[in-house]
Protein backbone atom coordinates (compact mmCIF):
# COMPACT_ATOMS: atom_id res chain seq x y z
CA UNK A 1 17.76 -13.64 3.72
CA UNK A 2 15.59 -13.56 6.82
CA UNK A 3 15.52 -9.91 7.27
CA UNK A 4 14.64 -8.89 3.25
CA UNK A 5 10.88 -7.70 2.49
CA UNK A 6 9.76 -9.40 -0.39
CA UNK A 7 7.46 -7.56 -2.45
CA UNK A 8 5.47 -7.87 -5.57
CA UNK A 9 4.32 -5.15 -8.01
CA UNK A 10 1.20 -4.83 -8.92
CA UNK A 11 1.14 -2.51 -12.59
CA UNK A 12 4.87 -2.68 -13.44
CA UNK A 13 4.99 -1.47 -16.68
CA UNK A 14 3.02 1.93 -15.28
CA UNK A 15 4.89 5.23 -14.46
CA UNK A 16 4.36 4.08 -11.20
CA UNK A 17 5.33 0.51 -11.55
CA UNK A 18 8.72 1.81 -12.88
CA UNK A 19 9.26 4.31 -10.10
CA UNK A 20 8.60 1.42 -7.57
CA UNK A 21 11.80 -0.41 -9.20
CA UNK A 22 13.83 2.21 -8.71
CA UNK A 23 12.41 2.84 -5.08
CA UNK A 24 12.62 -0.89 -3.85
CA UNK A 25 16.48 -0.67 -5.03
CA UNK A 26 17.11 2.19 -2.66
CA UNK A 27 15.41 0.49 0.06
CA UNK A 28 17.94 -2.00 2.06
CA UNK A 29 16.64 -5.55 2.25
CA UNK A 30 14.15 -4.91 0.05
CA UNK A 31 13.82 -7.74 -2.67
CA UNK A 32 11.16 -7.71 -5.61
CA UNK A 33 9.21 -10.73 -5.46
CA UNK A 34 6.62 -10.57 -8.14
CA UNK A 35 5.20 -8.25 -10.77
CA UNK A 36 1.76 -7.78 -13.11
CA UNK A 37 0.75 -6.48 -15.87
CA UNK A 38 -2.95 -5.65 -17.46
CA UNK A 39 -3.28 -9.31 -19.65
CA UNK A 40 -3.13 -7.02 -22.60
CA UNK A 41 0.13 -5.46 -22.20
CA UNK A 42 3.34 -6.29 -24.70
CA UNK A 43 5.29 -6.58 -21.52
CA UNK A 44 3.55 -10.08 -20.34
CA UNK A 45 6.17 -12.79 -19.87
CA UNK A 46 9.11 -10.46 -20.05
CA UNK A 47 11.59 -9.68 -17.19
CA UNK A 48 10.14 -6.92 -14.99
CA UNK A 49 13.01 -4.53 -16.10
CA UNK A 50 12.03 -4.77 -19.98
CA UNK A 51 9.87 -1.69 -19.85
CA UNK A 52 11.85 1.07 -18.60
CA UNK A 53 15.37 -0.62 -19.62
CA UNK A 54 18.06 -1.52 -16.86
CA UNK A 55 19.35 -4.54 -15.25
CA UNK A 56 17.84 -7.81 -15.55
CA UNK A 57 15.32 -8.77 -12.10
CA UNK A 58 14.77 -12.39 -12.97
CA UNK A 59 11.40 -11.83 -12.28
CA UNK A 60 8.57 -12.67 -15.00
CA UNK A 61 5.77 -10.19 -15.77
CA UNK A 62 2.07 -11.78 -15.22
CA UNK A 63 -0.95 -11.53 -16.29
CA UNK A 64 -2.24 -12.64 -12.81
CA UNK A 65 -2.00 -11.64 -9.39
CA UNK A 66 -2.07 -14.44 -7.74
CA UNK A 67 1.23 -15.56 -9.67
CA UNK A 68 2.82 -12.57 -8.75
CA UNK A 69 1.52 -12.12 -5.14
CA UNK A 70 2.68 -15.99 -4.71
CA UNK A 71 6.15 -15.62 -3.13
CA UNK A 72 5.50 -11.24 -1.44
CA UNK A 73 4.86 -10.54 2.00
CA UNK A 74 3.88 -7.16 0.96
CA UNK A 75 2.25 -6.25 -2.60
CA UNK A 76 1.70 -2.77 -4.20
CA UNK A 77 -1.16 -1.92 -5.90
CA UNK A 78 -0.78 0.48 -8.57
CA UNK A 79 -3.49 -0.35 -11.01
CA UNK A 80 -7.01 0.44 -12.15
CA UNK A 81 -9.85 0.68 -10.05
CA UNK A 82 -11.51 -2.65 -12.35
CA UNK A 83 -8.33 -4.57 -11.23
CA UNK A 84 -8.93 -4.26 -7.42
CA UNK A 85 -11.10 -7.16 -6.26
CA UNK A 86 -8.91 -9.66 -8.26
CA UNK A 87 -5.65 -7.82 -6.52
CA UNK A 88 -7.85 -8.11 -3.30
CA UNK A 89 -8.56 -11.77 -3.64
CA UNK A 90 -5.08 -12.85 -4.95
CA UNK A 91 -3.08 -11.46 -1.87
CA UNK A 92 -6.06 -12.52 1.05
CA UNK A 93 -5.34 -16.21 -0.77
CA UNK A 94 -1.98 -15.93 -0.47
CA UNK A 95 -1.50 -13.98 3.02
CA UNK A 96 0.25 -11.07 1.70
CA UNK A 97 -0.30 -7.87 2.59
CA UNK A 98 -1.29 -5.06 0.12
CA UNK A 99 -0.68 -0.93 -0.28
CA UNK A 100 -3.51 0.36 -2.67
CA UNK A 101 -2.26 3.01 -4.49
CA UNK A 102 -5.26 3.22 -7.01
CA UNK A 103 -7.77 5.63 -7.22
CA UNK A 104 -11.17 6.07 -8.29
CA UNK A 105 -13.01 3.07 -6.43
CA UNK A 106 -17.15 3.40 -6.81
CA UNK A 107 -18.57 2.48 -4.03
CA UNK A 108 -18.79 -1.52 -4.62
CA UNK A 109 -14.74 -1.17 -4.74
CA UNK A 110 -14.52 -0.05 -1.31
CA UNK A 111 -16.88 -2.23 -0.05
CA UNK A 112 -14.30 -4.81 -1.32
CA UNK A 113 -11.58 -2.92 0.36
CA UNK A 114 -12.76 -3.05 3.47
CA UNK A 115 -14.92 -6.38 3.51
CA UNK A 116 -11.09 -7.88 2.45
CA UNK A 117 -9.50 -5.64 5.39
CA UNK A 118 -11.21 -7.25 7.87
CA UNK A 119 -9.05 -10.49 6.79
CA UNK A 120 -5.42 -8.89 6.08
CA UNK A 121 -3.64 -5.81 6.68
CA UNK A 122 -4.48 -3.28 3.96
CA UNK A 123 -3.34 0.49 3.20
CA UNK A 124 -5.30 2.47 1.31
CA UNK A 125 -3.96 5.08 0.03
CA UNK A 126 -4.97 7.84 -2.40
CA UNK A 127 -1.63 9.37 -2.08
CA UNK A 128 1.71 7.79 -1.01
CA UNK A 129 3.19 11.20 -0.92
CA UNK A 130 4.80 11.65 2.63
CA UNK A 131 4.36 15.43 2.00
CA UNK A 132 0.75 15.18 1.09
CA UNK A 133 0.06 13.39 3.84
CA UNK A 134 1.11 16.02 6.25
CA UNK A 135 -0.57 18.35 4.28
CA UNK A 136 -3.72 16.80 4.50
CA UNK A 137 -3.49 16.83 8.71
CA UNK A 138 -2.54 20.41 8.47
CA UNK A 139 -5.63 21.03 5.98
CA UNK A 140 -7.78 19.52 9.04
CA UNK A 141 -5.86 21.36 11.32
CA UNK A 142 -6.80 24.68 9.69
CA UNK A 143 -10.95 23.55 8.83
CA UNK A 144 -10.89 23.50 12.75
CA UNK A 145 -9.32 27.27 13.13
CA UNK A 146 -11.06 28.72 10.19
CA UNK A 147 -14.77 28.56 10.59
CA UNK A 148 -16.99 28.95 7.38
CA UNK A 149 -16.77 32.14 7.28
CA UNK A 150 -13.75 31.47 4.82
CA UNK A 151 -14.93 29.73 1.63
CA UNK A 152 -12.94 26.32 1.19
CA UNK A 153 -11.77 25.85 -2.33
CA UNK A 154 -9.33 22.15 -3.57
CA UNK A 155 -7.56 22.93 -6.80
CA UNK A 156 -5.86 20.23 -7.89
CA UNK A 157 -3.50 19.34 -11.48
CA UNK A 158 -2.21 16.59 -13.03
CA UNK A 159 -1.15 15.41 -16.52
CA UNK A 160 -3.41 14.72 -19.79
CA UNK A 161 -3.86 11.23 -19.40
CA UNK A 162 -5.17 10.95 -15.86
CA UNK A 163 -8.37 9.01 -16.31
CA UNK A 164 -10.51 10.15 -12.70
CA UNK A 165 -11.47 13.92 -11.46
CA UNK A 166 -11.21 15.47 -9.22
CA UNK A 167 -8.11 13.23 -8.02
CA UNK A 168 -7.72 10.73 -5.16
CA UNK A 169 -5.88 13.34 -3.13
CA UNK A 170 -8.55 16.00 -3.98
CA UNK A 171 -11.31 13.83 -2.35
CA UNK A 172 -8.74 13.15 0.54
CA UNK A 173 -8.33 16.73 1.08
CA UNK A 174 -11.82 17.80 1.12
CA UNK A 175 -12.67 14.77 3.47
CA UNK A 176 -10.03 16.14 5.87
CA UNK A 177 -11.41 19.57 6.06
CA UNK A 178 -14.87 18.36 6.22
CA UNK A 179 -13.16 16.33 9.53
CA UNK A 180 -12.11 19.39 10.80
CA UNK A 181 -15.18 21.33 10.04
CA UNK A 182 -17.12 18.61 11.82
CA UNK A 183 -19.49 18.28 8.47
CA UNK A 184 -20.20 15.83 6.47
CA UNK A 185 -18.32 15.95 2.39
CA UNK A 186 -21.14 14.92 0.88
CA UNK A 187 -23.67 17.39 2.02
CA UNK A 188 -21.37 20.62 1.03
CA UNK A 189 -18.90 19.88 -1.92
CA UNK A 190 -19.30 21.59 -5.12
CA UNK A 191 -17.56 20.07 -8.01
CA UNK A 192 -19.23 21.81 -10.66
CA UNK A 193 -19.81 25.33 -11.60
CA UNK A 194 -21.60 26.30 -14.93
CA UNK A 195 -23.64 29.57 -15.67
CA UNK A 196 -25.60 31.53 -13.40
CA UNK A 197 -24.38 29.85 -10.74
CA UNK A 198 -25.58 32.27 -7.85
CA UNK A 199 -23.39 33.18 -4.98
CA UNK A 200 -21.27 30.93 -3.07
CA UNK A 201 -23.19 28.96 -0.58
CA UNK A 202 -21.51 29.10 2.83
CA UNK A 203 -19.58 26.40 3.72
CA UNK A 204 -19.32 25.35 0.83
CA UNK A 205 -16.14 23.07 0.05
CA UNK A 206 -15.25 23.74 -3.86
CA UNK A 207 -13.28 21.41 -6.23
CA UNK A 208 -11.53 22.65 -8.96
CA UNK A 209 -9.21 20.72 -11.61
CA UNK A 210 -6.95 20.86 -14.35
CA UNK A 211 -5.43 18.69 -16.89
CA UNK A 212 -2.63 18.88 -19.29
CA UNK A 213 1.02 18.28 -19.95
CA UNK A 214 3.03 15.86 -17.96
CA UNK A 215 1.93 17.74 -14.98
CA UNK A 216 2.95 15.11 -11.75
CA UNK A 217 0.42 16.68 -9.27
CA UNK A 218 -0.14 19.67 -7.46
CA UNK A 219 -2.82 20.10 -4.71
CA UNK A 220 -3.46 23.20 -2.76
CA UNK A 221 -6.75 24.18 -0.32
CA UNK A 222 -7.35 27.60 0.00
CA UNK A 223 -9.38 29.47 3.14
CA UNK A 224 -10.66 32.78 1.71
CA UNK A 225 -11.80 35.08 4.24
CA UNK A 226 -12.51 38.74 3.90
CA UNK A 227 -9.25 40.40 3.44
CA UNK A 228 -6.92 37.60 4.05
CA UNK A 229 -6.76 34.31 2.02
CA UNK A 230 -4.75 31.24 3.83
CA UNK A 231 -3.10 28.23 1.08
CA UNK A 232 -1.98 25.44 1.70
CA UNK A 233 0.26 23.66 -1.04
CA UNK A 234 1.57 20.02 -2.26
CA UNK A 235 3.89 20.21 -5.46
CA UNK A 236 5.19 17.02 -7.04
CA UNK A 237 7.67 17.30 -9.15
CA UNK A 238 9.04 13.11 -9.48
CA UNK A 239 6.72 10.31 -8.96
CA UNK A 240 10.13 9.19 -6.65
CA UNK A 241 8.11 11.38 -4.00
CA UNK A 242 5.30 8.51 -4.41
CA UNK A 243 7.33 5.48 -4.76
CA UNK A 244 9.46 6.46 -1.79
CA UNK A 245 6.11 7.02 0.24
CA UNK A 246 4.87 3.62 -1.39
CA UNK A 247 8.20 1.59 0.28
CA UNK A 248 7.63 3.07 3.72
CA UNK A 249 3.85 2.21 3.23
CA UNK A 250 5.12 -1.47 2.99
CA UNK A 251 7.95 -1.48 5.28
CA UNK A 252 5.16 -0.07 7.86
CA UNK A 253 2.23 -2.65 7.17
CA UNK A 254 4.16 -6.09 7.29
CA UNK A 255 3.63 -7.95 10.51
CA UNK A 256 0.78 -5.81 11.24
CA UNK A 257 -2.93 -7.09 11.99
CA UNK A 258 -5.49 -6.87 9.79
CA UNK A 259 -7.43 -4.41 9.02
CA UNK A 260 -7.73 -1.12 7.29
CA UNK A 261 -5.08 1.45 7.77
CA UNK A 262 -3.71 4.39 6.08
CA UNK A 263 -0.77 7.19 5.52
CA UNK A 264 -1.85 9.07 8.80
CA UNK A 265 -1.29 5.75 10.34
CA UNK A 266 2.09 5.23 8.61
CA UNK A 267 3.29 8.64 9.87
CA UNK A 268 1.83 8.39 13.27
CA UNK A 269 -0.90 11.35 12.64
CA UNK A 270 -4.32 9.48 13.22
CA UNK A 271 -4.68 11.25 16.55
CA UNK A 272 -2.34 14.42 16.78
């Protein structure tokens, strides 16, 4: 069909990979086009729908990106941060664009990111969450308003197994307030707090997280002034939010130009 967007998955078998199914089937024109796999998993050389059950795809599972990249316009990544350059490499070979929905890239990762960028179009994003993304303009709307005087806290929660901390999202957040702040993340995040401690330093930007259950995510930034406390909140509550946000990541990045874009440029908030 000349109008379908053909699109590989990157991490099928993952919560996310499964919620991507399910998303690309509510998505008109949308066709999957490819799928991986870790080379460990059970799920190598089976049908893309033999993990979480359903109709048959008549696409194969790989081991390798490049196999399953081979035939997309647009790939999703939703891996590990040690599968990234090979993801990176597979789609610039094969001229397909890519959505990074992985987190927890050191910096050698997203020197990969954006030396590959420079070649393709890429999306990197920590969170595909349409909602989160707004929230994290309106975050660095607020830094702007509310000068230092109100301490800056990120509390963020997700489930048990989640392997990085604070999240993705978290480190999104706190760049966006240190945006509107006009400081730099590095110089005034605190992401640890044990014994005497001393008093909050001013301007500050805190980090606090949690982890248990099957908690999806939940992300909030609160300014605490002196009598009055402002919070902003994200609540997921189905990783459909994600998948959805993943699809119109995708839609959004084929035909574009290379280089280096993200959810604000999706949504159209880079420079509002």
């Amino acid at each position: 069909m000349p109008n379908e967007l053909r699109i590989a998955i990157l991490g099928v078998t993952g919560r996310m990979g499964r919620a991507l199914l399910q998303a690309i089937d509510e998505l008109p024109g949308a066709v999957l086009a490819g799928a991986s796999a870790s080379a460990g998993s059970q799920w190598i050389g089976q049908d893309a729908a033999a993990p979480g059950g359903g109709k048959s795809r008549g696409v194969i599972i790989s081991s390798d990106a490049a196999t399953a990249v081979r035939d997309a316009q647009v790939a999703i990544d939703f891996t590990l941060p040690a599968a990234t350059a090979e993801n990176l490499a597979a789609c610039a070979a094969a001229r397909c664009a890519l959505v990074i929905g992985t987190t927890g890239h050191d910096t050698q990762g997203q020197a990969a990111i954006k030396s590959t960028a420079a070649q393709m179009p890429v999306i990197l994003a920590p969170n595909t969450s349409l909602g989160v993304n707004l929230l994290l303009k309106l975050a660095e709307l607020a830094a702007g308003v509310l000068d230092d005087s109100y301490d800056l806290e990120i509390f963020e929660a997700h489930h048990r197994h989640k392997k990085d901390a604070p999240s993705g999202t978290a480190l999104a957040l706190g760049r966006a307030v240190a945006v509107g702040r006009d400081v730099s993340l590095d110089e005034v995040a605190e992401y640890a707090r044990h014994g005497a401690t001393g008093e909050r330093r001013r301007g500050s930007i805190g980090f606090s997280v949690f982890r248990g259950g099957d908690v999806v995510g939940d992300h909030t930034v609160t300014f605490a002034g002196v009598g009055e406390r402002v919070e902003l909140t994200h609540r997921a509550s189905d990783r459909m939010a994600f998948a959805r946000g993943a699809m119109r990541a995708a839609q959004w990045l084929h035909g574009k130009p290379a280089g280096l874009y993200s959810m604000q440029d999706v949504l159209g908030l880079r420079d509002r």
